[in-house]
PDB file of N, CA and C in Angstrom:
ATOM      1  N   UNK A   1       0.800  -1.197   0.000  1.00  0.00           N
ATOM      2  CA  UNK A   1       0.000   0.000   0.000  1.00  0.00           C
ATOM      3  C   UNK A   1       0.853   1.276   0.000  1.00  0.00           C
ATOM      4  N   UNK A   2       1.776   1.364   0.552  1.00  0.00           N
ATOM      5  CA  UNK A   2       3.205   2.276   0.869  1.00  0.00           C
ATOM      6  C   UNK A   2       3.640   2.629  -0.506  1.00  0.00           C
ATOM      7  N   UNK A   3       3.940   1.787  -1.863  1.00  0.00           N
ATOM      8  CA  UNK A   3       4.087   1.999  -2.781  1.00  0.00           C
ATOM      9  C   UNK A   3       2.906   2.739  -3.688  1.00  0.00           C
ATOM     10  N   UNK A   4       2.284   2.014  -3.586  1.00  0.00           N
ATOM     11  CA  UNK A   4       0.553   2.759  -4.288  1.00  0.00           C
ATOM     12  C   UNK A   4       0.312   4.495  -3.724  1.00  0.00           C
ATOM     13  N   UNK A   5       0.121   4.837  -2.629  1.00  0.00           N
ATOM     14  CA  UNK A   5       0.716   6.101  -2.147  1.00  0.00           C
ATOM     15  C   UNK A   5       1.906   6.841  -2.600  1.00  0.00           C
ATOM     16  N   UNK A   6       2.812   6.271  -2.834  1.00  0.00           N
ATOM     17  CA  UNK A   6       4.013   7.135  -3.453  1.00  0.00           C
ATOM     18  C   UNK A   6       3.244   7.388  -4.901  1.00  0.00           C
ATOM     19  N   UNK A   7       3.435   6.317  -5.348  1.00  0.00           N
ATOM     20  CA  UNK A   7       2.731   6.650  -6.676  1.00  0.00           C
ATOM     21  C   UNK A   7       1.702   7.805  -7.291  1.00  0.00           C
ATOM     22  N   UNK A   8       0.609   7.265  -6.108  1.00  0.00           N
ATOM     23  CA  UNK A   8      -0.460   8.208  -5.957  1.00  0.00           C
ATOM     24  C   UNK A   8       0.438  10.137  -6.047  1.00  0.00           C
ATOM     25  N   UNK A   9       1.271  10.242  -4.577  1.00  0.00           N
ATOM     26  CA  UNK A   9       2.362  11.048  -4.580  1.00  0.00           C
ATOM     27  C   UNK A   9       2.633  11.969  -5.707  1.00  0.00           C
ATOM     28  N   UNK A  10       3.359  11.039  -6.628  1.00  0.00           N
ATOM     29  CA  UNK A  10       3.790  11.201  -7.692  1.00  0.00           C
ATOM     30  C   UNK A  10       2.665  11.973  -8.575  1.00  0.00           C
ATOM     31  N   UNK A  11       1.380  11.019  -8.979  1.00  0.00           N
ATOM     32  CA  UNK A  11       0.657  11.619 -10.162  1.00  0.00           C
ATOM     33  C   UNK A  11      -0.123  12.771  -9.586  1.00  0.00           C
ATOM     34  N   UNK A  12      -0.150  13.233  -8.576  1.00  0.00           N
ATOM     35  CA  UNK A  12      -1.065  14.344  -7.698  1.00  0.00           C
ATOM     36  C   UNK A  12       0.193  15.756  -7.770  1.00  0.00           C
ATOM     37  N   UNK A  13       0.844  15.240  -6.966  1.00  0.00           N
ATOM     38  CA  UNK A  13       2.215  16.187  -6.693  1.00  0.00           C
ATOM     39  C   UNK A  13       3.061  16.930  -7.989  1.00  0.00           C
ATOM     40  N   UNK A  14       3.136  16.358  -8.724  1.00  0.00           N
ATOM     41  CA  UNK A  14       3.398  16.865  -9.878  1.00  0.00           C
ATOM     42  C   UNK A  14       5.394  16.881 -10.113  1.00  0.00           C
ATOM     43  N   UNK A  15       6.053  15.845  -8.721  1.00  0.00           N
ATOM     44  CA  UNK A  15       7.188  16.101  -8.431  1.00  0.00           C
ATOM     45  C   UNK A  15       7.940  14.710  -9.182  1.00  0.00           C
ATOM     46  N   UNK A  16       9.163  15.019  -9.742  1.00  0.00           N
ATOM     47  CA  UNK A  16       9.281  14.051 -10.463  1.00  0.00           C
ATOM     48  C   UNK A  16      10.337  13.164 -10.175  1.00  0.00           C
ATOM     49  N   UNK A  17      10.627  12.101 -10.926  1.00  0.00           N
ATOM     50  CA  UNK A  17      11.789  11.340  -9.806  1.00  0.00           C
ATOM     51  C   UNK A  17      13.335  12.223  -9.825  1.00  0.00           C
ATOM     52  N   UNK A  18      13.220  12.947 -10.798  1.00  0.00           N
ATOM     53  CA  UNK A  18      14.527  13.698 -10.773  1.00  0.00           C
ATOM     54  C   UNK A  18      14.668  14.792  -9.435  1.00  0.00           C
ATOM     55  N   UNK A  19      13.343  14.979  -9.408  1.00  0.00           N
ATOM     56  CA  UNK A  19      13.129  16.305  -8.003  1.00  0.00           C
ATOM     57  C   UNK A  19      13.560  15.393  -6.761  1.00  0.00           C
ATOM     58  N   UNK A  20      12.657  14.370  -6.822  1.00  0.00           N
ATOM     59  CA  UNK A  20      12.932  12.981  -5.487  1.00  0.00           C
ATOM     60  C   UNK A  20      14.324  12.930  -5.191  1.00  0.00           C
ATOM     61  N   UNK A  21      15.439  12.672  -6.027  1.00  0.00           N
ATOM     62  CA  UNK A  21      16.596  11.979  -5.902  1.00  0.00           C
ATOM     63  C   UNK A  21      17.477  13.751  -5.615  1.00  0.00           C
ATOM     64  N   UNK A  22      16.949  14.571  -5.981  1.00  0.00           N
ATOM     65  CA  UNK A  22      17.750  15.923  -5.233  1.00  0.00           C
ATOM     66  C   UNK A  22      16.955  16.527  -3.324  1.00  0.00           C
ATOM     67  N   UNK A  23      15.825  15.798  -3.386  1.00  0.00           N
ATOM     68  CA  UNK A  23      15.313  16.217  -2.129  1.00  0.00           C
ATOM     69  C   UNK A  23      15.653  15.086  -1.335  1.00  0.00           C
ATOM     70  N   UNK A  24      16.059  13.151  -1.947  1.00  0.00           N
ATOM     71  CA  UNK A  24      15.988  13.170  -0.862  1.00  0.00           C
ATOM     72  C   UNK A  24      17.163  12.013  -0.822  1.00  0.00           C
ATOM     73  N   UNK A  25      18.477  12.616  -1.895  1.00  0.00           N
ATOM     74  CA  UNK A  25      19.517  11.344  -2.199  1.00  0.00           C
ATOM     75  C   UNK A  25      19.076  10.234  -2.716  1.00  0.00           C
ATOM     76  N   UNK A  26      17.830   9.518  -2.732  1.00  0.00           N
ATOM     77  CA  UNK A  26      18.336   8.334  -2.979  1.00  0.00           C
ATOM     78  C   UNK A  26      18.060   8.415  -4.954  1.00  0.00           C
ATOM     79  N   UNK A  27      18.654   7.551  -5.625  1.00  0.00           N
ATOM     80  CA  UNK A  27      18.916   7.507  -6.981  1.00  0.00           C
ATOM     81  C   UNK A  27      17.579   7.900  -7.703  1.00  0.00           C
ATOM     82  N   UNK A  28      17.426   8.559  -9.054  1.00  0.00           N
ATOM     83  CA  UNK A  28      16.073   8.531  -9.613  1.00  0.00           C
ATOM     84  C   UNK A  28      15.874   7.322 -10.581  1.00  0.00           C
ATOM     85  N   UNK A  29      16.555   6.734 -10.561  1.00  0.00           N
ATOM     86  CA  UNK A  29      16.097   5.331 -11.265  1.00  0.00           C
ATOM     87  C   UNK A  29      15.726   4.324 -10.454  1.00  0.00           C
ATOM     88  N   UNK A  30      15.831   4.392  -8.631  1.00  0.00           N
ATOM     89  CA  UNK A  30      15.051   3.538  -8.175  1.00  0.00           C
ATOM     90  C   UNK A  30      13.629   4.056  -7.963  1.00  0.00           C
ATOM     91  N   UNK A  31      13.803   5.585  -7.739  1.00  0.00           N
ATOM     92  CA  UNK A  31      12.283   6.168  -7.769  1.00  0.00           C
ATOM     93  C   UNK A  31      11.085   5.991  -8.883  1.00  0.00           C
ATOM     94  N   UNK A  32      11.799   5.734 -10.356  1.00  0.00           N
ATOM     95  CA  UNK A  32      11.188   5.739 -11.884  1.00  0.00           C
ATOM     96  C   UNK A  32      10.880   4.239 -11.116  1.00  0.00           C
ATOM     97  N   UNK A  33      11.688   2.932 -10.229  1.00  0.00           N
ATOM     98  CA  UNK A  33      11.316   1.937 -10.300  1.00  0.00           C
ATOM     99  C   UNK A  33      10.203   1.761  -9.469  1.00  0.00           C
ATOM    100  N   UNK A  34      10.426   2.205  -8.487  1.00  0.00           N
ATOM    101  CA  UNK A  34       9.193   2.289  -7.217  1.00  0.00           C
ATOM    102  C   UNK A  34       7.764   2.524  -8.042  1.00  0.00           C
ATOM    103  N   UNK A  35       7.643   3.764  -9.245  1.00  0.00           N
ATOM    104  CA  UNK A  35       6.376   4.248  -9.987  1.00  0.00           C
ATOM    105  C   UNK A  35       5.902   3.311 -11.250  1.00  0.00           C
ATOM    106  N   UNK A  36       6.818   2.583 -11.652  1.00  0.00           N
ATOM    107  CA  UNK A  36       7.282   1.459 -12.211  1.00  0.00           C
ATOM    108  C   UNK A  36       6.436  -0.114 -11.602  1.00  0.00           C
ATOM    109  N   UNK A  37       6.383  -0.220 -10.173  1.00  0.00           N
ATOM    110  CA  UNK A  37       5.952  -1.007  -9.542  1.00  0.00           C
ATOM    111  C   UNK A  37       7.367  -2.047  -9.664  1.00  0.00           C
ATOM    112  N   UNK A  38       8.280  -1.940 -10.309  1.00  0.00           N
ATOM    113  CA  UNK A  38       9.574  -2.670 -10.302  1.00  0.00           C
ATOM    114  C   UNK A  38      10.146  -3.130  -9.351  1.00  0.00           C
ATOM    115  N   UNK A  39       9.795  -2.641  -7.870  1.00  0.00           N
ATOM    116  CA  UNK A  39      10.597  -1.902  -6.933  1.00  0.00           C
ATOM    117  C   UNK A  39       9.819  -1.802  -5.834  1.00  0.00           C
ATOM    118  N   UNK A  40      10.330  -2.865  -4.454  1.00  0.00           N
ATOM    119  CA  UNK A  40       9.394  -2.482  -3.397  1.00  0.00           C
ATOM    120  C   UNK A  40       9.957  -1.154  -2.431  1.00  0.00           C
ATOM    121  N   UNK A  41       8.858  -0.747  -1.856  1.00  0.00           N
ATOM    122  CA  UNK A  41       9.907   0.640  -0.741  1.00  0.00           C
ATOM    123  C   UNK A  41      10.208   0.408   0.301  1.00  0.00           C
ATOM    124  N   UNK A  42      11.671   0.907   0.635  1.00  0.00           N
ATOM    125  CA  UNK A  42      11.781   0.369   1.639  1.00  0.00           C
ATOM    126  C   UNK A  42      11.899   1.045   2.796  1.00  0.00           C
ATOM    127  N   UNK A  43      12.504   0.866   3.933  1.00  0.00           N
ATOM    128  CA  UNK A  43      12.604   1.888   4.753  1.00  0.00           C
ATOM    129  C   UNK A  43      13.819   3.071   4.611  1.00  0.00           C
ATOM    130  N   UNK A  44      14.470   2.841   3.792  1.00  0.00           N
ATOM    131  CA  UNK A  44      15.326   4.201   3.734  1.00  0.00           C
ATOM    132  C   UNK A  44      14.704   5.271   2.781  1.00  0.00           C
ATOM    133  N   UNK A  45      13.589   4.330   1.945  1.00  0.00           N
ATOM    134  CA  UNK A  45      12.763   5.331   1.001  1.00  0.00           C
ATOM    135  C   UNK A  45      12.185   6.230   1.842  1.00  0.00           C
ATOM    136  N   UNK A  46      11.132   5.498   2.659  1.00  0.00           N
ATOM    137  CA  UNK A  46      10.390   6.081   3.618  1.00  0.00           C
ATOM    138  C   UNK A  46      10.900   7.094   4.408  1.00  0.00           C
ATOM    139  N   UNK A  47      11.982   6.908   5.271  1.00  0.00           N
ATOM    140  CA  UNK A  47      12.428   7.928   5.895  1.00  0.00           C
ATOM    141  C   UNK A  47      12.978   8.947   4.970  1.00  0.00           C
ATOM    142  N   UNK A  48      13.705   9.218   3.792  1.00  0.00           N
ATOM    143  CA  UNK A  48      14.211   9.666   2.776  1.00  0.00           C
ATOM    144  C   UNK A  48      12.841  10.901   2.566  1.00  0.00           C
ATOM    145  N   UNK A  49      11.508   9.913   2.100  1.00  0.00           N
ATOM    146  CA  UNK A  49      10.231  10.406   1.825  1.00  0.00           C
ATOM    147  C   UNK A  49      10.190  11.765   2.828  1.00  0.00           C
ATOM    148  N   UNK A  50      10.136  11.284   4.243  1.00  0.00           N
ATOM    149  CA  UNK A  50       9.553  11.777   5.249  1.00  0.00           C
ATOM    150  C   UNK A  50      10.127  13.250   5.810  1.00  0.00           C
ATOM    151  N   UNK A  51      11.824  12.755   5.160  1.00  0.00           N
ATOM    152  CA  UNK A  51      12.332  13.982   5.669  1.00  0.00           C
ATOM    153  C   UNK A  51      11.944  15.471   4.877  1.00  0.00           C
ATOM    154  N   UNK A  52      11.546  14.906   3.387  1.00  0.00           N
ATOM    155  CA  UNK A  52      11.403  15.764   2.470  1.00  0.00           C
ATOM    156  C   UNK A  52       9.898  16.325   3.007  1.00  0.00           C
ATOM    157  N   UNK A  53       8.799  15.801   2.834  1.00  0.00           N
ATOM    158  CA  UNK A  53       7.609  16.174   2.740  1.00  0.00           C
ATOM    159  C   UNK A  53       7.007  15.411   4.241  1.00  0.00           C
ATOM    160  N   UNK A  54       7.174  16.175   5.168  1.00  0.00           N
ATOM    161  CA  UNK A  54       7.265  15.551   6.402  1.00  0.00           C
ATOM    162  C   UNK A  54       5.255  15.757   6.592  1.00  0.00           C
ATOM    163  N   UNK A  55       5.267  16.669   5.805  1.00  0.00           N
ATOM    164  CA  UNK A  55       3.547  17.076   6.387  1.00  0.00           C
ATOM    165  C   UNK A  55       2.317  15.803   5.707  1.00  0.00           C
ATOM    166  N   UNK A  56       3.600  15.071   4.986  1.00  0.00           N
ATOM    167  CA  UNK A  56       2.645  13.623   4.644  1.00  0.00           C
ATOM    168  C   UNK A  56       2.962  12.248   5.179  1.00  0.00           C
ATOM    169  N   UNK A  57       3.777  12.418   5.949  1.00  0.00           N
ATOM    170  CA  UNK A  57       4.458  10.990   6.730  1.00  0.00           C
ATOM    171  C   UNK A  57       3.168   9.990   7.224  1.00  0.00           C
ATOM    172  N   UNK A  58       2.151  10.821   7.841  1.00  0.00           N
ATOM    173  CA  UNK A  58       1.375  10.000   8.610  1.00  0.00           C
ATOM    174  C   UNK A  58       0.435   9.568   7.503  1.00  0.00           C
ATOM    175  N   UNK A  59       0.314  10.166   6.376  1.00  0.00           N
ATOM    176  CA  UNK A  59      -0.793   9.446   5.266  1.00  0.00           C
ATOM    177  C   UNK A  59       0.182   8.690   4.298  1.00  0.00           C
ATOM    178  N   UNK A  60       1.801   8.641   4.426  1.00  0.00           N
ATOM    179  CA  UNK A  60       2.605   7.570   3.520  1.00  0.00           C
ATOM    180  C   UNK A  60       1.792   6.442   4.005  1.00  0.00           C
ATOM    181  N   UNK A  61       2.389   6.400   5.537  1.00  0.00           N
ATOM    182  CA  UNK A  61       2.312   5.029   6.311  1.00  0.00           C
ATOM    183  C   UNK A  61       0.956   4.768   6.766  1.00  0.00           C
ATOM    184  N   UNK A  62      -0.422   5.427   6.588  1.00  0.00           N
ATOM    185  CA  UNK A  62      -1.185   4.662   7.446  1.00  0.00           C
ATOM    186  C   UNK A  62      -2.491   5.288   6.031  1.00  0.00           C
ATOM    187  N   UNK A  63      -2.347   5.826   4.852  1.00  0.00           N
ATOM    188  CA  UNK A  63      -3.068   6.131   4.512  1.00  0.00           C
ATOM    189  C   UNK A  63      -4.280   7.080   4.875  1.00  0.00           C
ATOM    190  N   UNK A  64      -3.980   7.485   6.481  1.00  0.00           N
ATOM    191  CA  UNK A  64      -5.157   8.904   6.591  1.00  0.00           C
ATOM    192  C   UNK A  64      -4.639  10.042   6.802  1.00  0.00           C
ATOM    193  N   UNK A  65      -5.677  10.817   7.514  1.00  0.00           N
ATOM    194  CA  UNK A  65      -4.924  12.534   7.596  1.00  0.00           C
ATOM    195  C   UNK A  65      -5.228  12.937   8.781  1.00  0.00           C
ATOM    196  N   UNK A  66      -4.390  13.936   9.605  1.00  0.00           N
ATOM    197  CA  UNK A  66      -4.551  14.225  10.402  1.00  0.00           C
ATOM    198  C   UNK A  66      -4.562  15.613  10.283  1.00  0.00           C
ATOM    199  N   UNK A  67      -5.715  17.187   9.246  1.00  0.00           N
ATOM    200  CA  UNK A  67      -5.318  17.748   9.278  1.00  0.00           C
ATOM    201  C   UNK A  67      -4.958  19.102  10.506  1.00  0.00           C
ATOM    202  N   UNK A  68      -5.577  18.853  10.924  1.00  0.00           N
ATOM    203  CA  UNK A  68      -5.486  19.880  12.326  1.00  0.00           C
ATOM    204  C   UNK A  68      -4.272  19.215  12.598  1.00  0.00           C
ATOM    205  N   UNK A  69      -3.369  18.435  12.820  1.00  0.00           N
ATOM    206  CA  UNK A  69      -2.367  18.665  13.564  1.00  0.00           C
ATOM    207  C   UNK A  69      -1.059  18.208  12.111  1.00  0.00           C
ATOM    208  N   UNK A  70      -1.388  19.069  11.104  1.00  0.00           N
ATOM    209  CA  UNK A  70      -0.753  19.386   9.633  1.00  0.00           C
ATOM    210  C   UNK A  70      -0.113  18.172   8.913  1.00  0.00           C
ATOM    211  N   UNK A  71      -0.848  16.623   9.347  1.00  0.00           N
ATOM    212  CA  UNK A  71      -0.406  16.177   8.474  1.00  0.00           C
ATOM    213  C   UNK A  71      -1.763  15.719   7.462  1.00  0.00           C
ATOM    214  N   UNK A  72      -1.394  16.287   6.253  1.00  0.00           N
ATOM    215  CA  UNK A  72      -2.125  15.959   5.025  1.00  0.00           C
ATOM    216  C   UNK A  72      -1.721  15.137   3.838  1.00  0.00           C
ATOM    217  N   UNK A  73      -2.810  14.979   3.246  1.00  0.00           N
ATOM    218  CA  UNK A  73      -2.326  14.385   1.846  1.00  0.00           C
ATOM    219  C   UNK A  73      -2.066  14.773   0.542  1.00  0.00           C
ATOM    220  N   UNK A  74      -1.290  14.479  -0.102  1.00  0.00           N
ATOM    221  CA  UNK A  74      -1.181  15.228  -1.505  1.00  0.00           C
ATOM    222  C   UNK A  74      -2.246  16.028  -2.197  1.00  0.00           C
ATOM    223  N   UNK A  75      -3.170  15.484  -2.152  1.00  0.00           N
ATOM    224  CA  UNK A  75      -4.988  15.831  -2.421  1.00  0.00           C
ATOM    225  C   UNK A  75      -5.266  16.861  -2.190  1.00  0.00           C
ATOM    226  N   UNK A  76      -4.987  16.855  -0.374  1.00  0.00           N
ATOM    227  CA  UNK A  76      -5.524  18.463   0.593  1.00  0.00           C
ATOM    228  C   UNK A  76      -4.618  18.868  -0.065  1.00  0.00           C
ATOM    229  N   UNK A  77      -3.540  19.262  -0.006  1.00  0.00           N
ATOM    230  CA  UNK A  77      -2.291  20.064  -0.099  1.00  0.00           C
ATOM    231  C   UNK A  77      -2.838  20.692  -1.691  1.00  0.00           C
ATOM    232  N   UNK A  78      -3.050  19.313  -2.881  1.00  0.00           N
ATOM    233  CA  UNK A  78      -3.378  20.254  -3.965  1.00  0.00           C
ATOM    234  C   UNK A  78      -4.494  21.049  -3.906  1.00  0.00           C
ATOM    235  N   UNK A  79      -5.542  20.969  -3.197  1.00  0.00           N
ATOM    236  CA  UNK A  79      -6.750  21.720  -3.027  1.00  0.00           C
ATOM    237  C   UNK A  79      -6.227  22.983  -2.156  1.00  0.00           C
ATOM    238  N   UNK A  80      -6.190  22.564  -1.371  1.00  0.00           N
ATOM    239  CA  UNK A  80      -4.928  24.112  -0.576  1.00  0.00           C
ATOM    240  C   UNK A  80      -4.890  25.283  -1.591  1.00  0.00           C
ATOM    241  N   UNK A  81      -4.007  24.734  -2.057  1.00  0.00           N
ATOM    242  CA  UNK A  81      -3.500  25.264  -3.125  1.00  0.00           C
ATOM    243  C   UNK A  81      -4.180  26.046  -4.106  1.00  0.00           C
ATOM    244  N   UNK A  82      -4.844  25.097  -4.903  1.00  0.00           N
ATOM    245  CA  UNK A  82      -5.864  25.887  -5.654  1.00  0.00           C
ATOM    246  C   UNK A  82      -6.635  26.886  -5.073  1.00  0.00           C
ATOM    247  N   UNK A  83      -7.007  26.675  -3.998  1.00  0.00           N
ATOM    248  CA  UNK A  83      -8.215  27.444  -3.548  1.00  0.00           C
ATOM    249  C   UNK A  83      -7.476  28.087  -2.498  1.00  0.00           C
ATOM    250  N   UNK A  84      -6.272  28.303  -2.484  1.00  0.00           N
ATOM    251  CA  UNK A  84      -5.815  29.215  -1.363  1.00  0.00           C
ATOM    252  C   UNK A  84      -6.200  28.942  -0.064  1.00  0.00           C
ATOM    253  N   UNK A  85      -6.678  27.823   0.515  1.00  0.00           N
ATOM    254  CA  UNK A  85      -7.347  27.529   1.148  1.00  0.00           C
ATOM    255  C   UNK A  85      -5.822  27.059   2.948  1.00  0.00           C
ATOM    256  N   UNK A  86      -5.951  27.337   3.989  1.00  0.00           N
ATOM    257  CA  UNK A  86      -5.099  26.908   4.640  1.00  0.00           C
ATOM    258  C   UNK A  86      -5.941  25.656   5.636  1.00  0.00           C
ATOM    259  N   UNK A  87      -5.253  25.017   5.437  1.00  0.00           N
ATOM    260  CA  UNK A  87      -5.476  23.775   6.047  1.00  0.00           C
ATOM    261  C   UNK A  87      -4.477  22.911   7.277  1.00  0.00           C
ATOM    262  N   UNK A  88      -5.106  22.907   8.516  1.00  0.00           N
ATOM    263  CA  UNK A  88      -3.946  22.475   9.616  1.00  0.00           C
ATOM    264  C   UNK A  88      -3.211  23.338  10.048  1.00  0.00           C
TER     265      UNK A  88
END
């Protein structure tokens, strides 16, 4: 499910594996593999993930949101966005 979320990540976020591998070291050809489904994630992804976009850690790993206490999902964050909207 951890992978399906990145993914998700990916086609929402608009961030690409080349952005991934400067935010968060690890290579962009294991990231192209992870979106790929090539490629399971592992925990150095995860923490890697977490350090970058920390305000989604709790919806990598458990799939929900907590926004009042700012962790959201790619989703909120793009709606945020659009609509100027502040959230958490």
């Amino acid at each position: 499910m951890i992978r399906e979320r990145l993914i998700e990540f990916f086609n929402v976020s608009g961030v690409t594996s080349k952005d991934m591998e400067k935010l968060t070291g690890i290579d962009r050809d294991k990231w192209n593999a992870v979106r790929a489904k090539r490629r399971r994630v592992n925990e150095d992804d995860i923490e890697a993930f977490n350090g970058a976009f920390p305000q989604f850690a709790y919806w990598l790993t458990t799939g929900l949101t907590i926004p009042e206490a700012g962790q959201i999902s790619p989703e909120i964050e793009k709606a945020r966005s659009e609509n100027n909207l502040k959230i958490g």
